[in-house]
N, C-alpha and C. Protein backbone atom coordinates (compact mmCIF):
# COMPACT_ATOMS: atom_id res chain seq x y z
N UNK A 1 -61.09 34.49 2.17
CA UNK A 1 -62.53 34.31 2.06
C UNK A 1 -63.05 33.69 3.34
N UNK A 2 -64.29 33.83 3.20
CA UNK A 2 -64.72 33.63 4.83
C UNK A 2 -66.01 32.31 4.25
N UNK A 3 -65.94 31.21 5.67
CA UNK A 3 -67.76 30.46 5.58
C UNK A 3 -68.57 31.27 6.66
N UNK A 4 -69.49 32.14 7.05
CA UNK A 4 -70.15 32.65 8.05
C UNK A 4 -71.04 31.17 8.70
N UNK A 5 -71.12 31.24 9.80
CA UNK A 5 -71.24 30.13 10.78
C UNK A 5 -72.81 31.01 10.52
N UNK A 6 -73.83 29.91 11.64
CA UNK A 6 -75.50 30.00 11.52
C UNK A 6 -75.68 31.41 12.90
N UNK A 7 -74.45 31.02 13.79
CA UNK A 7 -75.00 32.48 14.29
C UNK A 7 -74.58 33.76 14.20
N UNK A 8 -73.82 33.69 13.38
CA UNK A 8 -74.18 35.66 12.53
C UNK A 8 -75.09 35.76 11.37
N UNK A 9 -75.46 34.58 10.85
CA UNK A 9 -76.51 34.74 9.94
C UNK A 9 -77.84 34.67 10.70
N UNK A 10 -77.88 34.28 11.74
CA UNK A 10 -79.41 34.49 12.30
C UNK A 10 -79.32 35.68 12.98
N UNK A 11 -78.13 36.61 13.87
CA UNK A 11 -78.03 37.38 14.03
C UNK A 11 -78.57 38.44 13.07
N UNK A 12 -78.07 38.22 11.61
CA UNK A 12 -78.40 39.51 10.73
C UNK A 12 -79.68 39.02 10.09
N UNK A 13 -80.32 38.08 10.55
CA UNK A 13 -81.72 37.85 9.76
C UNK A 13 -82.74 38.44 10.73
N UNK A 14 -82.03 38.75 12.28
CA UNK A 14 -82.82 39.25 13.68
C UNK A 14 -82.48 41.01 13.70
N UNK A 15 -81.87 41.34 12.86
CA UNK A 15 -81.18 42.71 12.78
C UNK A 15 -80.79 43.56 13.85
N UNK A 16 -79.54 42.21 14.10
CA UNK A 16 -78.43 42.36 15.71
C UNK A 16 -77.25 43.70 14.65
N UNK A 17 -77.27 44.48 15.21
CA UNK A 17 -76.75 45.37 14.66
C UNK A 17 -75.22 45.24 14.39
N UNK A 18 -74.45 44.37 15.21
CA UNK A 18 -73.23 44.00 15.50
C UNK A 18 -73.38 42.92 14.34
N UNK A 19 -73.66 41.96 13.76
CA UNK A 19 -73.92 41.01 12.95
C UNK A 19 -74.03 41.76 11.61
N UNK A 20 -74.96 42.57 11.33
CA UNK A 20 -75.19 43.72 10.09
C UNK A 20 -74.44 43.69 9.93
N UNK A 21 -72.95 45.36 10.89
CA UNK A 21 -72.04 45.36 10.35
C UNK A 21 -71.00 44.67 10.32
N UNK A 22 -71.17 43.00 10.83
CA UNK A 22 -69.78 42.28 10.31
C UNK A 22 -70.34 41.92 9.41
N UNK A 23 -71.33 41.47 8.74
CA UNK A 23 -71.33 41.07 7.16
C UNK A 23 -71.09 42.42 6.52
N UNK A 24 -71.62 43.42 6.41
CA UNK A 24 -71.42 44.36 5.53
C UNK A 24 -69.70 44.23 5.88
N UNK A 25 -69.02 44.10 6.58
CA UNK A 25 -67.55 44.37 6.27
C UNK A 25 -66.85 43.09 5.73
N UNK A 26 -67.70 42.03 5.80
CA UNK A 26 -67.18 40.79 5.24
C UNK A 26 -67.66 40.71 3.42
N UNK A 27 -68.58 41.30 3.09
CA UNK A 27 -69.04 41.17 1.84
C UNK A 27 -67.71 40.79 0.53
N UNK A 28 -66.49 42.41 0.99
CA UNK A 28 -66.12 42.81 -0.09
C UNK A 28 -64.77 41.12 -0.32
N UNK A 29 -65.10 40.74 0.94
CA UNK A 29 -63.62 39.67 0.80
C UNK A 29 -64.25 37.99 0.67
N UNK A 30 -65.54 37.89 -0.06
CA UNK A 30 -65.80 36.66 -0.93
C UNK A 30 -66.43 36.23 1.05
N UNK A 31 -68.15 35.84 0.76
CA UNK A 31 -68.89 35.41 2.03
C UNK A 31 -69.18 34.22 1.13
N UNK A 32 -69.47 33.33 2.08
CA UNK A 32 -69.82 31.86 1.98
C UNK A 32 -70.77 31.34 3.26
N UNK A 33 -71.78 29.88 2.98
CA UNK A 33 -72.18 29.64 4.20
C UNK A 33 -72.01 28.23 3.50
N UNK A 34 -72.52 27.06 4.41
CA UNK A 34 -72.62 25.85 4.00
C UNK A 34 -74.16 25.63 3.88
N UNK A 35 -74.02 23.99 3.55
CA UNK A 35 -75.60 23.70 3.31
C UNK A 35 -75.58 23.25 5.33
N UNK A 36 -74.70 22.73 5.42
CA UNK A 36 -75.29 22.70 6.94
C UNK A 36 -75.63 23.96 8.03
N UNK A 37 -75.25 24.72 7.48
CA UNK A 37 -75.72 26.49 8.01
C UNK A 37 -77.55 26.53 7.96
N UNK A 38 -77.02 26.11 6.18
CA UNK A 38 -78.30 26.76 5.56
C UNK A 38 -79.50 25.54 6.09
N UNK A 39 -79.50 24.34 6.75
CA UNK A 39 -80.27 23.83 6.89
C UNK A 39 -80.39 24.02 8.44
N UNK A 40 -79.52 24.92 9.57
CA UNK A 40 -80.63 24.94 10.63
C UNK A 40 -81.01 26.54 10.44
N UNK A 41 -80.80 27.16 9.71
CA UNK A 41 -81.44 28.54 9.14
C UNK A 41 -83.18 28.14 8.98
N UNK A 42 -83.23 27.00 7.94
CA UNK A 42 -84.27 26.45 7.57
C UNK A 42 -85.44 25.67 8.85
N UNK A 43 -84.90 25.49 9.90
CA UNK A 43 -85.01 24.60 10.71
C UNK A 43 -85.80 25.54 11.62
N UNK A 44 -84.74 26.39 12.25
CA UNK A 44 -85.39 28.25 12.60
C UNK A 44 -86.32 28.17 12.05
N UNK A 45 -86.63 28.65 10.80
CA UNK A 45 -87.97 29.50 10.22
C UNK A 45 -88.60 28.73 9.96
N UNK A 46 -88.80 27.30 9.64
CA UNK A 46 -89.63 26.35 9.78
C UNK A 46 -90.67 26.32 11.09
N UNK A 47 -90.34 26.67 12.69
CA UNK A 47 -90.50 26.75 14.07
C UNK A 47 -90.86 27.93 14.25
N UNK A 48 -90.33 29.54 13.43
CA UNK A 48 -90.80 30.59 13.94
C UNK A 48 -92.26 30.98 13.80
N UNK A 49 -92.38 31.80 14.47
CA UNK A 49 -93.47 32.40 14.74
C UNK A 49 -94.74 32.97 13.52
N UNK A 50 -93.79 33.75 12.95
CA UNK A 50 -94.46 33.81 11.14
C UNK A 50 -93.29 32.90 10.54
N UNK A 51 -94.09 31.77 9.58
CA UNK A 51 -93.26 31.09 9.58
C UNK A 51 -92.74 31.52 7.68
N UNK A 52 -93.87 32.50 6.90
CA UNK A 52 -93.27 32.61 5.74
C UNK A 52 -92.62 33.79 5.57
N UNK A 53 -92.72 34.65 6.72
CA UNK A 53 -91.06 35.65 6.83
C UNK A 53 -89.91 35.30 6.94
N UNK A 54 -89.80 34.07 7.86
CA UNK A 54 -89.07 33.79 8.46
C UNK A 54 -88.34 32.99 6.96
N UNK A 55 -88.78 32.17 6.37
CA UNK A 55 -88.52 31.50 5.24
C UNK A 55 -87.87 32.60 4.11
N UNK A 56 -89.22 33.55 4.04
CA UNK A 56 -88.09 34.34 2.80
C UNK A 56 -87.16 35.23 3.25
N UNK A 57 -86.68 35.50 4.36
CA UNK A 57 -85.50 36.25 4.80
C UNK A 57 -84.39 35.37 4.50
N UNK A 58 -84.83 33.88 4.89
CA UNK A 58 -83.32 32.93 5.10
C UNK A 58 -83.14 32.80 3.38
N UNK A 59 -84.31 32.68 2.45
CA UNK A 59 -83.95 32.99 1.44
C UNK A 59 -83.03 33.73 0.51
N UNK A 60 -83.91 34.86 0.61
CA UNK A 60 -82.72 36.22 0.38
C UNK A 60 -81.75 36.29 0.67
N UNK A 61 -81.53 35.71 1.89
CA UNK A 61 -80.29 36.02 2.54
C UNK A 61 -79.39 34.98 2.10
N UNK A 62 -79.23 33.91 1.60
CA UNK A 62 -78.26 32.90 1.03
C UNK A 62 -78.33 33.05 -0.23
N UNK A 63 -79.71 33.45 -0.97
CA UNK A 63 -79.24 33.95 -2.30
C UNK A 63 -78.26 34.65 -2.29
N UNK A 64 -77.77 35.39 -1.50
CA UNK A 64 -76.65 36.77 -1.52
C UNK A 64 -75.37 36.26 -1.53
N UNK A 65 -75.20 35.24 -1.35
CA UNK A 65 -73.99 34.59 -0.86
C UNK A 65 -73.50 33.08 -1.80
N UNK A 66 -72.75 32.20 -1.95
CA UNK A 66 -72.51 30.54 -2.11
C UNK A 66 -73.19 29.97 -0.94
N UNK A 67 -73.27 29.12 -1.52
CA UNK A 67 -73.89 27.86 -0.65
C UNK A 67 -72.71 26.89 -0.50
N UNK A 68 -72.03 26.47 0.46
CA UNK A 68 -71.10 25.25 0.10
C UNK A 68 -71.63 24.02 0.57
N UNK A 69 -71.23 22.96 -0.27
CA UNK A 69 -72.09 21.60 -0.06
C UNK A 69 -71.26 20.93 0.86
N UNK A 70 -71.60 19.94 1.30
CA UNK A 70 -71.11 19.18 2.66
C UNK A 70 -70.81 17.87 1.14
N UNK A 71 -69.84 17.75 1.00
CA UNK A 71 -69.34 16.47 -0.02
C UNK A 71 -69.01 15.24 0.67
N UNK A 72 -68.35 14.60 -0.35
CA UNK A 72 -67.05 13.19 0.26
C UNK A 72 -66.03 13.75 1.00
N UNK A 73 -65.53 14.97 0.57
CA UNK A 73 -63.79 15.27 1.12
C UNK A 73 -64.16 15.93 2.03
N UNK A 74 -65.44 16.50 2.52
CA UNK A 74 -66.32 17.09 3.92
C UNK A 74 -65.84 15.83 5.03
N UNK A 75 -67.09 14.83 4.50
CA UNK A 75 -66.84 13.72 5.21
C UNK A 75 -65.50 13.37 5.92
N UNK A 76 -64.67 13.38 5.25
CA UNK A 76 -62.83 12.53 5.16
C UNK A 76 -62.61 13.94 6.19
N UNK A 77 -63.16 15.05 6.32
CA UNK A 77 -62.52 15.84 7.55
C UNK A 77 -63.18 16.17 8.11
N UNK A 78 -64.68 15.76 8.52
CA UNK A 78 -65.68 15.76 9.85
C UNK A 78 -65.04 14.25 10.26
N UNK A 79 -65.05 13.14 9.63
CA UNK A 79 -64.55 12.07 10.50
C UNK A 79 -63.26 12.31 11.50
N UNK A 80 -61.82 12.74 10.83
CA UNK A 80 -61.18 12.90 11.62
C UNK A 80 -61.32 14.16 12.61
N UNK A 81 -61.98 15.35 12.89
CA UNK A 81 -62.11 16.34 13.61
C UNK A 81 -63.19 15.15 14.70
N UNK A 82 -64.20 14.94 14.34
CA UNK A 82 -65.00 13.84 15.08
C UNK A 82 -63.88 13.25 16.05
N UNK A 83 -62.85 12.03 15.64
CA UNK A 83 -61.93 11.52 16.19
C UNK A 83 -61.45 12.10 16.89
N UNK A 84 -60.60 13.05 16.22
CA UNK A 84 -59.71 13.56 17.69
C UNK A 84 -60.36 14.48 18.45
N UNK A 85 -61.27 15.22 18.36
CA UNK A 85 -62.12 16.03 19.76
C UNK A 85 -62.18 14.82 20.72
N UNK A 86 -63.21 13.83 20.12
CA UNK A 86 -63.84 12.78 21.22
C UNK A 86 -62.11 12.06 21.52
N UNK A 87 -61.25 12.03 20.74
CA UNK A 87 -60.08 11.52 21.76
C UNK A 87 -59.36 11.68 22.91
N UNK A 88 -59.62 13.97 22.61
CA UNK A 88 -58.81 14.62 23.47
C UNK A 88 -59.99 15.49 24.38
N UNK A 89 -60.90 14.58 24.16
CA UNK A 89 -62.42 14.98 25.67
C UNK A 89 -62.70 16.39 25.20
N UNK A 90 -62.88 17.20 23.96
CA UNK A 90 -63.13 18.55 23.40
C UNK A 90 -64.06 18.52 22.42
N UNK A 91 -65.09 17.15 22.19
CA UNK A 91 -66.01 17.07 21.23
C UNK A 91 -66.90 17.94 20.86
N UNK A 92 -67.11 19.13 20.10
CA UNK A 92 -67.88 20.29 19.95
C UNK A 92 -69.44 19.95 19.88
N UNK A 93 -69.75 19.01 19.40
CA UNK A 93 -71.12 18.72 18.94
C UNK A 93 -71.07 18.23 17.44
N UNK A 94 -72.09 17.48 16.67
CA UNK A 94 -72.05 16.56 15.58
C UNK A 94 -71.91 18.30 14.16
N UNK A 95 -72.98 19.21 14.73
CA UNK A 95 -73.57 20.36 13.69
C UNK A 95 -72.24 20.88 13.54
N UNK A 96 -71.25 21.76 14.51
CA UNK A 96 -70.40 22.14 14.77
C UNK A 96 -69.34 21.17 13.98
N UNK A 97 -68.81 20.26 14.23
CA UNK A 97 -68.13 19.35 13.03
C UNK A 97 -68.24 19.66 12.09
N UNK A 98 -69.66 19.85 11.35
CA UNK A 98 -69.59 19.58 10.04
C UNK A 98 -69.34 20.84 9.70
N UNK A 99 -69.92 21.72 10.30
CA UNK A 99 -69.73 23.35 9.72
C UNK A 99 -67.84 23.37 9.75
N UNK A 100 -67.44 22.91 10.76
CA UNK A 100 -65.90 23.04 10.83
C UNK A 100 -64.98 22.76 9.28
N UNK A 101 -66.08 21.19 8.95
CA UNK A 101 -65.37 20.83 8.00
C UNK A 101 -65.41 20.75 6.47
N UNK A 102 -66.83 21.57 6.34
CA UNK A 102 -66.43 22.51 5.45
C UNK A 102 -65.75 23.70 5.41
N UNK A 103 -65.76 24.51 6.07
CA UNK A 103 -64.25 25.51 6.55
C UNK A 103 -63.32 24.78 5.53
N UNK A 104 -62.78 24.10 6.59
CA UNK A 104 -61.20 23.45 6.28
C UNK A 104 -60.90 22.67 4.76
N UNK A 105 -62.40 22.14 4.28
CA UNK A 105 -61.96 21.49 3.26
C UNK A 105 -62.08 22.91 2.20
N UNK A 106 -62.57 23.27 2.75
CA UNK A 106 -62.90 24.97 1.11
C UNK A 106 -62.12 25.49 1.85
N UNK A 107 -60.66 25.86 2.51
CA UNK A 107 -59.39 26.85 3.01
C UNK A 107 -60.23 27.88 3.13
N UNK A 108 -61.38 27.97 4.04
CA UNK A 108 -61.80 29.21 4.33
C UNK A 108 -61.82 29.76 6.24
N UNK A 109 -61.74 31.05 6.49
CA UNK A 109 -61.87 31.11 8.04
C UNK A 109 -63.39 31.03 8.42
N UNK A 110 -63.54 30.56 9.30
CA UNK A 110 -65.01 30.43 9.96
C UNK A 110 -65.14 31.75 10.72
N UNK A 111 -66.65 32.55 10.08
CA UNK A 111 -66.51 33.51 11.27
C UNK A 111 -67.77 33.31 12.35
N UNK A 112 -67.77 33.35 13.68
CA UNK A 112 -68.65 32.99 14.55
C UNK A 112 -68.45 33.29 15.50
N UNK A 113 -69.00 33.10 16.87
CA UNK A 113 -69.21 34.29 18.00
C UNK A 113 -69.14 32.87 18.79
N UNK A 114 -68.83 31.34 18.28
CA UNK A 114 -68.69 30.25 19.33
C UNK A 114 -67.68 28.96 19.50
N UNK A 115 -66.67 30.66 19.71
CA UNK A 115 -64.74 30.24 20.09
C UNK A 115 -64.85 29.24 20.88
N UNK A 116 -65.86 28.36 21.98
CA UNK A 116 -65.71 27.66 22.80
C UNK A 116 -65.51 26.49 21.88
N UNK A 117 -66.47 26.28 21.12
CA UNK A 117 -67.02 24.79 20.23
C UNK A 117 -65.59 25.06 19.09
N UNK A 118 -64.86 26.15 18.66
CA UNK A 118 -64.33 25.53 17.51
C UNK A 118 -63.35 25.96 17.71
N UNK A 119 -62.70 26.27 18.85
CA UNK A 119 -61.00 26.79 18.90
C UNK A 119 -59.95 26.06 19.00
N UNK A 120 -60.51 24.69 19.48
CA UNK A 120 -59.80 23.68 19.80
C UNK A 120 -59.38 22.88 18.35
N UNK A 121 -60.64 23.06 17.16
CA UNK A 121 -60.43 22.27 16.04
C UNK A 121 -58.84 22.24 15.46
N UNK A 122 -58.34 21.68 15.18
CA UNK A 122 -56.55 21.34 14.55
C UNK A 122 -56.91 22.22 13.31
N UNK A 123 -56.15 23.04 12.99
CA UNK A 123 -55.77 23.99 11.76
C UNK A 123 -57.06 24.76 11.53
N UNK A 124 -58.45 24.71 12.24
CA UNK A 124 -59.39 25.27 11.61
C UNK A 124 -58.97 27.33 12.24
N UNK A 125 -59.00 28.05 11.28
CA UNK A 125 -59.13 29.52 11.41
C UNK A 125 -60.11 30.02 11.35
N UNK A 126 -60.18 30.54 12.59
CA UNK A 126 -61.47 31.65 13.11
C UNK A 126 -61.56 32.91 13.04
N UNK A 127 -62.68 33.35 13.02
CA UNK A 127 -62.54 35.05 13.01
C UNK A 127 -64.26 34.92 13.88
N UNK A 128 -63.42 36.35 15.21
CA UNK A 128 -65.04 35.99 16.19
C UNK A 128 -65.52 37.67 15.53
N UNK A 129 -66.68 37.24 15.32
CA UNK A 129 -67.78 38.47 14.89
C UNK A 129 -68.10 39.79 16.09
């Protein structure tokens, strides 16, 4: 099963054609996003241009899918991914963490197009879009 990271979901909310068909090929094997996805999705269409298209696309579009919540046992593995990036000078960014660590705590692969920020994470599995 897969968590889709915020940029293939804004990709397929922009109808990047390459994004389309990796969700349509990700559908049949269980899609997921987090709430930290889903809140700079929200963040986007809050700022865009029409701002109540922009709202009910990100809608629709997570209705289609789980939502995974950022919990306690999130926490217990954004702290240590936090730690050791900033130990070993590879700190991805705070957003990037957390998306990581829901991944890892729900045993799911992250799929995303930003191998720079999460290749380094310890045990996290990627799949680039």
């Amino acid at each position: 099963m897969y968590l889709l990271d915020t940029d293939i979901l804004v990709g397929f909310l922009r109808k990047n054609q390459d994004a389309i068909s990796a969700v349509g090929s990700l559908r049949s094997h269980g899609m997921n996003t987090s709430s930290i996805t889903l809140h700079e999705l929200f963040d986007g269409a809050f700022r865009a241009h029409n701002r109540e298209k922009a709202l009910s696309g990100v809608i629709a579009l997570t209705n289609s899918m789980s939502v995974l919540d950022f919990d306690t046992e999130c926490s217990r593995f954004s702290g240590k991914i936090k730690a050791e990036s900033i130990l070993s000078g590879s700190y991805p960014g705070e957003i990037d963490v957390l998306i990581a660590a829901v991944a890892l705590r729900n045993n799911l692969k992250l799929v995303t197009r930003n191998k720079k920020n999460f290749e380094k994470i310890r045990g996290l599995a990627i799949k680039i879009w």
